[in-house]
PDB file of N, CA and C in Angstrom:
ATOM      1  N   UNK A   1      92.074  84.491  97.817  1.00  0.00           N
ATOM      2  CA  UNK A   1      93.201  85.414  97.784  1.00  0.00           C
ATOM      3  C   UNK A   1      94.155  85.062  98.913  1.00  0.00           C
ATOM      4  N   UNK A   2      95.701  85.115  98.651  1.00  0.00           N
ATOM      5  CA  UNK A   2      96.073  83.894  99.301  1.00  0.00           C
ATOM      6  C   UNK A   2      97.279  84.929  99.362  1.00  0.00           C
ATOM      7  N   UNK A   3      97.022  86.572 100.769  1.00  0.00           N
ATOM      8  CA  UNK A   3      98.101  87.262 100.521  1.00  0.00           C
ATOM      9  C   UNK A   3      99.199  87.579 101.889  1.00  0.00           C
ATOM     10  N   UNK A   4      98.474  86.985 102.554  1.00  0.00           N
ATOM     11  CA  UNK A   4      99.195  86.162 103.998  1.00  0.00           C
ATOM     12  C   UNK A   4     100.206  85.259 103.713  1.00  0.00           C
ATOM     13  N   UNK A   5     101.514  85.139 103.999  1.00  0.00           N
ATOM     14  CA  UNK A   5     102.472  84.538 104.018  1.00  0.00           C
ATOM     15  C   UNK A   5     102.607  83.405 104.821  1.00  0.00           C
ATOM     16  N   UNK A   6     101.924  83.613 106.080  1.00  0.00           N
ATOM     17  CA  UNK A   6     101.566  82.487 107.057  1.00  0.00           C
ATOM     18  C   UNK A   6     100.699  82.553 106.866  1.00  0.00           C
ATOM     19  N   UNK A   7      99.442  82.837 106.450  1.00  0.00           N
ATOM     20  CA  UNK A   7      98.180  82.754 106.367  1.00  0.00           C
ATOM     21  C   UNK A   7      96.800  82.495 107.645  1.00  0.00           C
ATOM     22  N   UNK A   8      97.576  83.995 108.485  1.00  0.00           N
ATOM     23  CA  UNK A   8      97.528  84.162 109.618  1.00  0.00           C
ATOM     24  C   UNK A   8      96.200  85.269 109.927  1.00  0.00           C
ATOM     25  N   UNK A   9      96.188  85.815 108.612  1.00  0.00           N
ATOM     26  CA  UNK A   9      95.189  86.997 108.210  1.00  0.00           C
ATOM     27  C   UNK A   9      95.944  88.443 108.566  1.00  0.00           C
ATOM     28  N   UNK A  10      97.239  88.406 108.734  1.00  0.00           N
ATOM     29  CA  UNK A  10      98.078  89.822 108.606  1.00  0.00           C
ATOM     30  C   UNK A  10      99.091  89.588 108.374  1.00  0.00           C
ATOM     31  N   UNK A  11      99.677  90.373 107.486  1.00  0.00           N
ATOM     32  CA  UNK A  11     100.803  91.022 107.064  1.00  0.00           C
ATOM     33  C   UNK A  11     101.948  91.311 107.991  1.00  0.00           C
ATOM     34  N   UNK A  12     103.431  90.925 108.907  1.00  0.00           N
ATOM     35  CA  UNK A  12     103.839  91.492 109.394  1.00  0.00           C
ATOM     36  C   UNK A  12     105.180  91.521 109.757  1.00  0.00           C
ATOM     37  N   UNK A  13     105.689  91.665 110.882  1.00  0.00           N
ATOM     38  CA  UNK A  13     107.327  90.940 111.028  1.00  0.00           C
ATOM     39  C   UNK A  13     107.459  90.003 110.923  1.00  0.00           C
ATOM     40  N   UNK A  14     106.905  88.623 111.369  1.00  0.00           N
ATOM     41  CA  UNK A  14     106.580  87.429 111.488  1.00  0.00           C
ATOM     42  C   UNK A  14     106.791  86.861 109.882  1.00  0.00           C
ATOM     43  N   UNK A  15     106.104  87.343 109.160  1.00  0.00           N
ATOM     44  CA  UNK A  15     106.413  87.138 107.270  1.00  0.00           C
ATOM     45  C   UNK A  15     107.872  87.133 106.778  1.00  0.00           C
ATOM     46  N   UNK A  16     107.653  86.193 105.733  1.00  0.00           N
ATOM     47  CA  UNK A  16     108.679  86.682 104.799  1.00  0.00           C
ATOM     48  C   UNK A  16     108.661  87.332 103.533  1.00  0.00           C
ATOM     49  N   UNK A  17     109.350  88.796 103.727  1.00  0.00           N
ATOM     50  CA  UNK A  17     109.391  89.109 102.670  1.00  0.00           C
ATOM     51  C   UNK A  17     109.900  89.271 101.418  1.00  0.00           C
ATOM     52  N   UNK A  18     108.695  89.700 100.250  1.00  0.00           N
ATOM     53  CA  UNK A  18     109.770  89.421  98.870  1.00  0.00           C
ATOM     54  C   UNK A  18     110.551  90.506  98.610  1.00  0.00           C
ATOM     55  N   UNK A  19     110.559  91.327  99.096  1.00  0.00           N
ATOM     56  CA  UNK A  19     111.345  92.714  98.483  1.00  0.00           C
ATOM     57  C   UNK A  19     110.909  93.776  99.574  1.00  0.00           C
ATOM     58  N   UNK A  20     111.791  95.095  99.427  1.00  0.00           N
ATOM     59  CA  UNK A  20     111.095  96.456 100.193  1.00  0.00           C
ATOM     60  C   UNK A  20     110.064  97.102  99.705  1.00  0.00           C
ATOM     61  N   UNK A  21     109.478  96.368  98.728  1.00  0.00           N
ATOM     62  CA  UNK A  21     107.851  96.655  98.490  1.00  0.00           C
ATOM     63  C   UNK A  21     107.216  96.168  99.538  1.00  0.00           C
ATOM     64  N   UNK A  22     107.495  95.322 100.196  1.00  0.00           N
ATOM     65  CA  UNK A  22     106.440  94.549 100.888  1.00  0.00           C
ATOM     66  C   UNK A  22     106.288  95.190 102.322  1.00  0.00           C
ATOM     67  N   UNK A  23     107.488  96.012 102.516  1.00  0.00           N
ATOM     68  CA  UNK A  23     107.317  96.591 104.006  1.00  0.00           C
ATOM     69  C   UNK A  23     107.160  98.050 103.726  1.00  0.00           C
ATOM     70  N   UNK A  24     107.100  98.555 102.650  1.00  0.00           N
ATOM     71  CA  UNK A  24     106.538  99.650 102.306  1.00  0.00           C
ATOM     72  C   UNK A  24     104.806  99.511 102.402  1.00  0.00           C
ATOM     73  N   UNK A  25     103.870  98.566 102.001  1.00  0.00           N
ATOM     74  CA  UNK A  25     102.922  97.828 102.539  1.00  0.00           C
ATOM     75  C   UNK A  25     102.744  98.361 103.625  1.00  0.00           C
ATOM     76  N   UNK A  26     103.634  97.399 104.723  1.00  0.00           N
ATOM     77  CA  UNK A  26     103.473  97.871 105.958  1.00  0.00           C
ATOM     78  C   UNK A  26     103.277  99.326 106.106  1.00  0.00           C
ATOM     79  N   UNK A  27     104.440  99.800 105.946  1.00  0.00           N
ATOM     80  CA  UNK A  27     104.578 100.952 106.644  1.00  0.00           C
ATOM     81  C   UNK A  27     103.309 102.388 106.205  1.00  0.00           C
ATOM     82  N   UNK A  28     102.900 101.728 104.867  1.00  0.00           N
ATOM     83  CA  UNK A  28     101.654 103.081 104.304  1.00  0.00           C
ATOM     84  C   UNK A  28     100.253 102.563 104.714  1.00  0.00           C
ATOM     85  N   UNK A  29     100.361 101.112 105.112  1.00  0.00           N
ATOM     86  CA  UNK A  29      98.846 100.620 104.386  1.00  0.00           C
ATOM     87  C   UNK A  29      98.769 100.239 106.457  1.00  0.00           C
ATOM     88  N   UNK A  30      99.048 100.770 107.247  1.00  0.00           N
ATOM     89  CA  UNK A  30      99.167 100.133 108.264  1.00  0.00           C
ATOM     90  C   UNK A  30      98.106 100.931 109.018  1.00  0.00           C
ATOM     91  N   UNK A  31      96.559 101.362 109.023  1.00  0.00           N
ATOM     92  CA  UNK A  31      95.862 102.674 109.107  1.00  0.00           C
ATOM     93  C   UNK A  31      96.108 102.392 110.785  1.00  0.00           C
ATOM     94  N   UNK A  32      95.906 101.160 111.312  1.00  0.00           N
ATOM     95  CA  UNK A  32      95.711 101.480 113.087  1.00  0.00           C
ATOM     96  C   UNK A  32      97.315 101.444 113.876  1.00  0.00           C
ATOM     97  N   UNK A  33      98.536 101.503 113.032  1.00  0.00           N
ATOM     98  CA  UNK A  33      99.539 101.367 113.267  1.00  0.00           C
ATOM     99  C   UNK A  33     100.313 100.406 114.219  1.00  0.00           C
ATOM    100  N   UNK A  34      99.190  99.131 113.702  1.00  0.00           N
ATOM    101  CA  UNK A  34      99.903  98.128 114.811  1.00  0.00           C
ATOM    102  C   UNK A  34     100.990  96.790 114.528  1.00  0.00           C
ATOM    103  N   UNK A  35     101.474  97.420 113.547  1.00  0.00           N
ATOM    104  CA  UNK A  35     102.224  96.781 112.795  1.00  0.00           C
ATOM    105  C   UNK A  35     102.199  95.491 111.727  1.00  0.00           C
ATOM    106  N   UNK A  36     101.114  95.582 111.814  1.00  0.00           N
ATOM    107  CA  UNK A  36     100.343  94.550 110.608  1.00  0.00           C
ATOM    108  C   UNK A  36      99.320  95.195 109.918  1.00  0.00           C
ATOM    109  N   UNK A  37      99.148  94.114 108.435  1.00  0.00           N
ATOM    110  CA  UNK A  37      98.390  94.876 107.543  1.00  0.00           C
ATOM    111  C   UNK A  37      97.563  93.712 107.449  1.00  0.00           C
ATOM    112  N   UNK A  38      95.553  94.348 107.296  1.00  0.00           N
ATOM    113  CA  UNK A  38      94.528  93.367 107.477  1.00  0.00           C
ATOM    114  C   UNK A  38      94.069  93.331 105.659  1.00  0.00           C
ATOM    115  N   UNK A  39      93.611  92.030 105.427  1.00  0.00           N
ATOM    116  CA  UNK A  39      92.640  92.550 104.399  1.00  0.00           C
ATOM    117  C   UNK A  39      92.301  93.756 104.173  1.00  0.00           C
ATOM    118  N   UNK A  40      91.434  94.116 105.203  1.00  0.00           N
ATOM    119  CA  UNK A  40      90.563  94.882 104.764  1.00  0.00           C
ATOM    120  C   UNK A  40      91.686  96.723 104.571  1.00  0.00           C
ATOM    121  N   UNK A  41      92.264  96.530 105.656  1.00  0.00           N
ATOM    122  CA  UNK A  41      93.482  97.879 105.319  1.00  0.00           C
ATOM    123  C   UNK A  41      94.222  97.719 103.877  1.00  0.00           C
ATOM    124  N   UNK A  42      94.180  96.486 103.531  1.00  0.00           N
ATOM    125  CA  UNK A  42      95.332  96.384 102.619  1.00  0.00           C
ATOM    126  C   UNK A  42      94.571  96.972 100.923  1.00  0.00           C
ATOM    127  N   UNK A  43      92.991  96.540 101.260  1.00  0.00           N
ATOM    128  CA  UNK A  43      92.420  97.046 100.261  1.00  0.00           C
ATOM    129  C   UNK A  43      92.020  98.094  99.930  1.00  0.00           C
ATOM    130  N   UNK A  44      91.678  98.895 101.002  1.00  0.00           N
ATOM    131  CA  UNK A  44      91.639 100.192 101.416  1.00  0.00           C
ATOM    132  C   UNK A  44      92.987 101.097 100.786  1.00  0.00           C
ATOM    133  N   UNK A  45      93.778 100.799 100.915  1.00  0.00           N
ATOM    134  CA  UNK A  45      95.006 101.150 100.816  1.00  0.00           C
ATOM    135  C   UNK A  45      95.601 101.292  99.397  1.00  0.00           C
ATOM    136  N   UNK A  46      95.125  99.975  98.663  1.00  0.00           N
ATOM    137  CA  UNK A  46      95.256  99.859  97.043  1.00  0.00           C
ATOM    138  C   UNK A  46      94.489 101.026  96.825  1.00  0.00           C
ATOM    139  N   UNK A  47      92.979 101.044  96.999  1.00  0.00           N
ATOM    140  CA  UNK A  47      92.331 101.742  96.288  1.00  0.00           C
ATOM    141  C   UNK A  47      92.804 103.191  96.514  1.00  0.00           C
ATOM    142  N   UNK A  48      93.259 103.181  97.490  1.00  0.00           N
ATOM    143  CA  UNK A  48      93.297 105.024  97.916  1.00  0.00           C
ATOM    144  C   UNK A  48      94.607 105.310  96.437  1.00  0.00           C
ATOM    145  N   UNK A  49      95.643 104.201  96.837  1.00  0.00           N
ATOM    146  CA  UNK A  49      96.857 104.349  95.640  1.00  0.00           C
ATOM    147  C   UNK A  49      96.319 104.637  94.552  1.00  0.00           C
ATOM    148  N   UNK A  50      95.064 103.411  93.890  1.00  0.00           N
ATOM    149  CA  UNK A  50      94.262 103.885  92.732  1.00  0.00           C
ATOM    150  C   UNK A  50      94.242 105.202  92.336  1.00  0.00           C
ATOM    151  N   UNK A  51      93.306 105.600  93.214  1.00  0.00           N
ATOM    152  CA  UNK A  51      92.676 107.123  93.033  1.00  0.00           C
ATOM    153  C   UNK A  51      93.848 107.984  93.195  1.00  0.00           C
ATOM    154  N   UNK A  52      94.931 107.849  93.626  1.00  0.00           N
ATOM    155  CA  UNK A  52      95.758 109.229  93.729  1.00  0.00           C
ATOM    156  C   UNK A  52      96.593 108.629  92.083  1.00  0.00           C
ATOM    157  N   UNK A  53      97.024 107.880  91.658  1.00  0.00           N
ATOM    158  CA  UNK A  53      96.954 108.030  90.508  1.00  0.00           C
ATOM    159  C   UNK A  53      96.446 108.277  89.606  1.00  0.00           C
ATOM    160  N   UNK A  54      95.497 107.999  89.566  1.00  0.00           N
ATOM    161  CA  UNK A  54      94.257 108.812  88.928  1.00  0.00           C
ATOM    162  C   UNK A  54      94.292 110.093  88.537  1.00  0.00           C
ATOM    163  N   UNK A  55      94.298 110.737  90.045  1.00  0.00           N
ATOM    164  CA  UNK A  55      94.675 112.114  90.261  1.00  0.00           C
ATOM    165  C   UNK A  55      95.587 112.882  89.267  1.00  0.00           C
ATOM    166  N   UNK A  56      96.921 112.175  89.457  1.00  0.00           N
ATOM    167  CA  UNK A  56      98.242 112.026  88.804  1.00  0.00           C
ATOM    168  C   UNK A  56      98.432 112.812  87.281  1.00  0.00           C
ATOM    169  N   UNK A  57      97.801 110.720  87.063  1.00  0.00           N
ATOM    170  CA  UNK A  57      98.542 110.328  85.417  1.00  0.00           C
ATOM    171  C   UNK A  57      96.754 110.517  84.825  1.00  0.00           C
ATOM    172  N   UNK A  58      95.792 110.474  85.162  1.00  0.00           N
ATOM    173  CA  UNK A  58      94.821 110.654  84.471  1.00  0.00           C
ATOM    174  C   UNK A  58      93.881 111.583  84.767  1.00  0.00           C
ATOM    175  N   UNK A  59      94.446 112.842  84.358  1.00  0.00           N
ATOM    176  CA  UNK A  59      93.223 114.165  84.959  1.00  0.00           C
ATOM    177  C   UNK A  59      92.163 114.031  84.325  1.00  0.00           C
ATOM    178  N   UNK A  60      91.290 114.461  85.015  1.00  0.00           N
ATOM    179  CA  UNK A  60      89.542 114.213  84.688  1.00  0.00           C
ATOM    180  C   UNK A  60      88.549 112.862  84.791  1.00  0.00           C
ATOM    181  N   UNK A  61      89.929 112.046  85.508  1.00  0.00           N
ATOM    182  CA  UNK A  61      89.164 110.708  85.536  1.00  0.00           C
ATOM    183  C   UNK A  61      88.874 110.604  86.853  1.00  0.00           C
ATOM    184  N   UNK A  62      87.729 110.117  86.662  1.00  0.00           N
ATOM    185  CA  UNK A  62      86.308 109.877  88.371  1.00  0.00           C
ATOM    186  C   UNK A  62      87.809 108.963  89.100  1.00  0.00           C
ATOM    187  N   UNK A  63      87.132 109.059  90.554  1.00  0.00           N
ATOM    188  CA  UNK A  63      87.813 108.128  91.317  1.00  0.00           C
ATOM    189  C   UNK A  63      87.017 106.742  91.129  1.00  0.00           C
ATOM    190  N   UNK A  64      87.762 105.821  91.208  1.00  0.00           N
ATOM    191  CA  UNK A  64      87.733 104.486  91.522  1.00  0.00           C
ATOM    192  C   UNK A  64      86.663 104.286  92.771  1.00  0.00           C
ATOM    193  N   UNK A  65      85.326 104.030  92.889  1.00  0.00           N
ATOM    194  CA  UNK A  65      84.429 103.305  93.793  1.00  0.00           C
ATOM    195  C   UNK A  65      84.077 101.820  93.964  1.00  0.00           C
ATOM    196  N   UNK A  66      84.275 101.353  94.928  1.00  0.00           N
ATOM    197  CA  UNK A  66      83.722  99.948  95.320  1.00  0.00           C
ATOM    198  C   UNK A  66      83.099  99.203  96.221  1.00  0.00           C
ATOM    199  N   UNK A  67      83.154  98.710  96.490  1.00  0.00           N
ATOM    200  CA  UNK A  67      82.652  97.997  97.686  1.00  0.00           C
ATOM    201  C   UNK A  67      83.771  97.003  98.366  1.00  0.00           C
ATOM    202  N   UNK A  68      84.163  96.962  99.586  1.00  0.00           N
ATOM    203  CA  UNK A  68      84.950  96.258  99.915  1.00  0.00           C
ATOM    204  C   UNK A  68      84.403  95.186 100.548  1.00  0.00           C
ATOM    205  N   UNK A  69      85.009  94.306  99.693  1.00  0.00           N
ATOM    206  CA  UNK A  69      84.560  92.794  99.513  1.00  0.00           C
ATOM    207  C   UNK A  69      85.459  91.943 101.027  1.00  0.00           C
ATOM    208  N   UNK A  70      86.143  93.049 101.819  1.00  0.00           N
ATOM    209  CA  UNK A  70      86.447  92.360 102.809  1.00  0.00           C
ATOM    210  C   UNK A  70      85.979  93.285 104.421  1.00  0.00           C
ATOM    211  N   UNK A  71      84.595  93.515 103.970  1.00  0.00           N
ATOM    212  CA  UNK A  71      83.802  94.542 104.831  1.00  0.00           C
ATOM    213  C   UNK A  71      83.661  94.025 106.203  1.00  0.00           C
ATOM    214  N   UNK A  72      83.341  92.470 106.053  1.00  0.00           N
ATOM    215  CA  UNK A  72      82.887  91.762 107.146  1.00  0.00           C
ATOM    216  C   UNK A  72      83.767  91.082 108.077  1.00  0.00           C
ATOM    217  N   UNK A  73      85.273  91.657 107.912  1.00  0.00           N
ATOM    218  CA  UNK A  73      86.508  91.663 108.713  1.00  0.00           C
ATOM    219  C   UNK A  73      87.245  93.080 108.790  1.00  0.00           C
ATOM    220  N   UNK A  74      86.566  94.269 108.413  1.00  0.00           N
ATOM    221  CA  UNK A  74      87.535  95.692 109.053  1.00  0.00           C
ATOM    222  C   UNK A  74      87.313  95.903 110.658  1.00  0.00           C
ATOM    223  N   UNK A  75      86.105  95.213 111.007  1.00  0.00           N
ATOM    224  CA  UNK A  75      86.240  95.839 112.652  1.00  0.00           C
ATOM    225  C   UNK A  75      87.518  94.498 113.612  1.00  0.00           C
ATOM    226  N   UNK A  76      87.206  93.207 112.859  1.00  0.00           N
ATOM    227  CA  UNK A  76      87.475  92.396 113.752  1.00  0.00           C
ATOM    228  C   UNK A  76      88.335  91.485 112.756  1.00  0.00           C
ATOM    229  N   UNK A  77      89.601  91.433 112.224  1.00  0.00           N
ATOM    230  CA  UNK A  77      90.511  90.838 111.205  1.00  0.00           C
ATOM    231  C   UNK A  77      90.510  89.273 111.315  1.00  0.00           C
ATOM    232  N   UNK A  78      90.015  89.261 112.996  1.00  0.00           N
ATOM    233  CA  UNK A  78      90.425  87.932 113.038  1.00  0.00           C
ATOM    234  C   UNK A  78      88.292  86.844 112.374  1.00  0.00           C
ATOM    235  N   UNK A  79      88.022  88.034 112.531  1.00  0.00           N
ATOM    236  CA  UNK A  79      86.444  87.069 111.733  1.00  0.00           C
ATOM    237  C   UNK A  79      86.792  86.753 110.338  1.00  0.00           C
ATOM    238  N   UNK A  80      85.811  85.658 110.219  1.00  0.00           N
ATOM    239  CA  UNK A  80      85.761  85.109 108.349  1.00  0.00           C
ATOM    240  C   UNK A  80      84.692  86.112 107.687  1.00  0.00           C
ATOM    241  N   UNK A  81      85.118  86.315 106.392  1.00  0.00           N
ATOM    242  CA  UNK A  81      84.343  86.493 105.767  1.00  0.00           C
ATOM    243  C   UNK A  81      83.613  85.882 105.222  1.00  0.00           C
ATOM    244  N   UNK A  82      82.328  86.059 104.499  1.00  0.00           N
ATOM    245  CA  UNK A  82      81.428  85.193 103.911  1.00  0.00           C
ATOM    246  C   UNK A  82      81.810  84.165 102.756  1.00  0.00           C
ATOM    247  N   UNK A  83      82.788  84.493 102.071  1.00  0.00           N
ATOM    248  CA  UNK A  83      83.475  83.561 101.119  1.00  0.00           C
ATOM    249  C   UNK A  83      84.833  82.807 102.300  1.00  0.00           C
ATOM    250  N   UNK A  84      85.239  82.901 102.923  1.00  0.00           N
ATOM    251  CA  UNK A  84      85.897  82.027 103.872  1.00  0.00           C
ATOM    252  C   UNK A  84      85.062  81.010 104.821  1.00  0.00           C
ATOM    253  N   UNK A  85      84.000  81.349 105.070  1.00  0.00           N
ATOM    254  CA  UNK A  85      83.211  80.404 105.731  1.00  0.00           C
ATOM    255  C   UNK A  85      82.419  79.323 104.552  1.00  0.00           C
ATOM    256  N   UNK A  86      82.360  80.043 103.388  1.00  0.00           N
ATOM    257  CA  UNK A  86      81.797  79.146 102.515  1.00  0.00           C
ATOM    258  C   UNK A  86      83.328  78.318 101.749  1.00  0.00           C
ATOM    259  N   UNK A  87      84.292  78.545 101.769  1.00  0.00           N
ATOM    260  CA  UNK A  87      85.218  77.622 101.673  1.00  0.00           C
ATOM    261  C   UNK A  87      84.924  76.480 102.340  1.00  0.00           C
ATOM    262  N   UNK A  88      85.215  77.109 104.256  1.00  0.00           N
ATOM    263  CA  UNK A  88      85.267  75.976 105.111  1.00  0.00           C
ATOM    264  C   UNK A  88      83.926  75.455 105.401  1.00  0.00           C
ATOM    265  N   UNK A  89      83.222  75.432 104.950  1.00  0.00           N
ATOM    266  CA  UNK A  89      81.881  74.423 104.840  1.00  0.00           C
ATOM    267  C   UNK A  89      82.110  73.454 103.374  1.00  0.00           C
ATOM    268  N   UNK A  90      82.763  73.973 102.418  1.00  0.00           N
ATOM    269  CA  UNK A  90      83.127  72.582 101.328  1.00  0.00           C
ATOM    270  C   UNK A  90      83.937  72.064 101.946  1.00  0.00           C
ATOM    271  N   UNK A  91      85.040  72.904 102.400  1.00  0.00           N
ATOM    272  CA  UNK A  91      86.073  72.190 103.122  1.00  0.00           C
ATOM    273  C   UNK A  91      85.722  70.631 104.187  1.00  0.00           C
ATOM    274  N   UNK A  92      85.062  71.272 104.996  1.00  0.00           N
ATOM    275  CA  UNK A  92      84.212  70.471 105.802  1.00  0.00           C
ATOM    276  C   UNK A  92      83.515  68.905 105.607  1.00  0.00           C
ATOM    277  N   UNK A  93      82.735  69.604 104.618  1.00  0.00           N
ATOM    278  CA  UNK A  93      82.091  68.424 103.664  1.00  0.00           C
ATOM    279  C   UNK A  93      82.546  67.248 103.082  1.00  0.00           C
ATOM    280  N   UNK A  94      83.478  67.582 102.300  1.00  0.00           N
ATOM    281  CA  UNK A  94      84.433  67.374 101.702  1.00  0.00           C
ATOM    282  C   UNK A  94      85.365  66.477 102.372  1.00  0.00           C
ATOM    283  N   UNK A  95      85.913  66.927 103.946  1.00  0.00           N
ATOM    284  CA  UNK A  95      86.517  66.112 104.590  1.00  0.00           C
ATOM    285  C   UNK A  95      85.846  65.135 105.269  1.00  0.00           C
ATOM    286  N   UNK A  96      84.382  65.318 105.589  1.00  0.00           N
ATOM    287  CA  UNK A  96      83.513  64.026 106.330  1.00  0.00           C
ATOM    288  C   UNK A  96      82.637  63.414 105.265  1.00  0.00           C
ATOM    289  N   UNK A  97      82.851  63.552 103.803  1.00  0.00           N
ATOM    290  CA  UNK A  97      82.307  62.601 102.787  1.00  0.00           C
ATOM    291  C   UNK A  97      83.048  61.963 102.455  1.00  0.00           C
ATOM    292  N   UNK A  98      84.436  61.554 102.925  1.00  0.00           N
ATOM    293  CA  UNK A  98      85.646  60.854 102.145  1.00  0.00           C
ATOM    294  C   UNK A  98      85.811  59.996 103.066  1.00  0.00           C
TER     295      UNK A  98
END
């Protein structure tokens, strides 16, 4: 998932953006208010949108539950997750088998 613009692991001034969707992003999905948005906030953030639509446009429908698949970067944005470290080990490979 490739939603870093610099691919820096946040969302922020520094980016370019495509539209005032994107700093609307910012400005809702920003939970520690430090002016960037992490994975793991950003998913957090969808889902909450989920469920209040839900709310909305589909009464009687359960909320949306998951597991956030970017668990192992909410305390610390700048760690890999388990599918990023298993990139950079093909990655790796890959570059000292050639």
């Amino acid at each position: 998932m490739e939603f870093y613009s610099k691919n820096d692991k946040f969302v922020n001034a520094d980016d370019k953006y495509k539209d005032e969707h994107d700093l609307l992003i910012i400005a809702e999905c920003d939970a520690d208010n430090d002016g960037s948005v992490t994975y793991c906030e950003a998913w957090e953030c969808l889902l909450m949108v989920e469920n209040k639509m839900r709310d909305t446009k589909c009464k009687g429908r359960s909320h949306l539950v998951c597991d956030n698949p970017f668990k192992d970067t909410c305390e610390c944005p700048e760690a890999l997750s388990c599918e990023d470290v298993n990139k950079e080990t093909l990655n790796w490979f890959t570059y000292y088998n050639n």
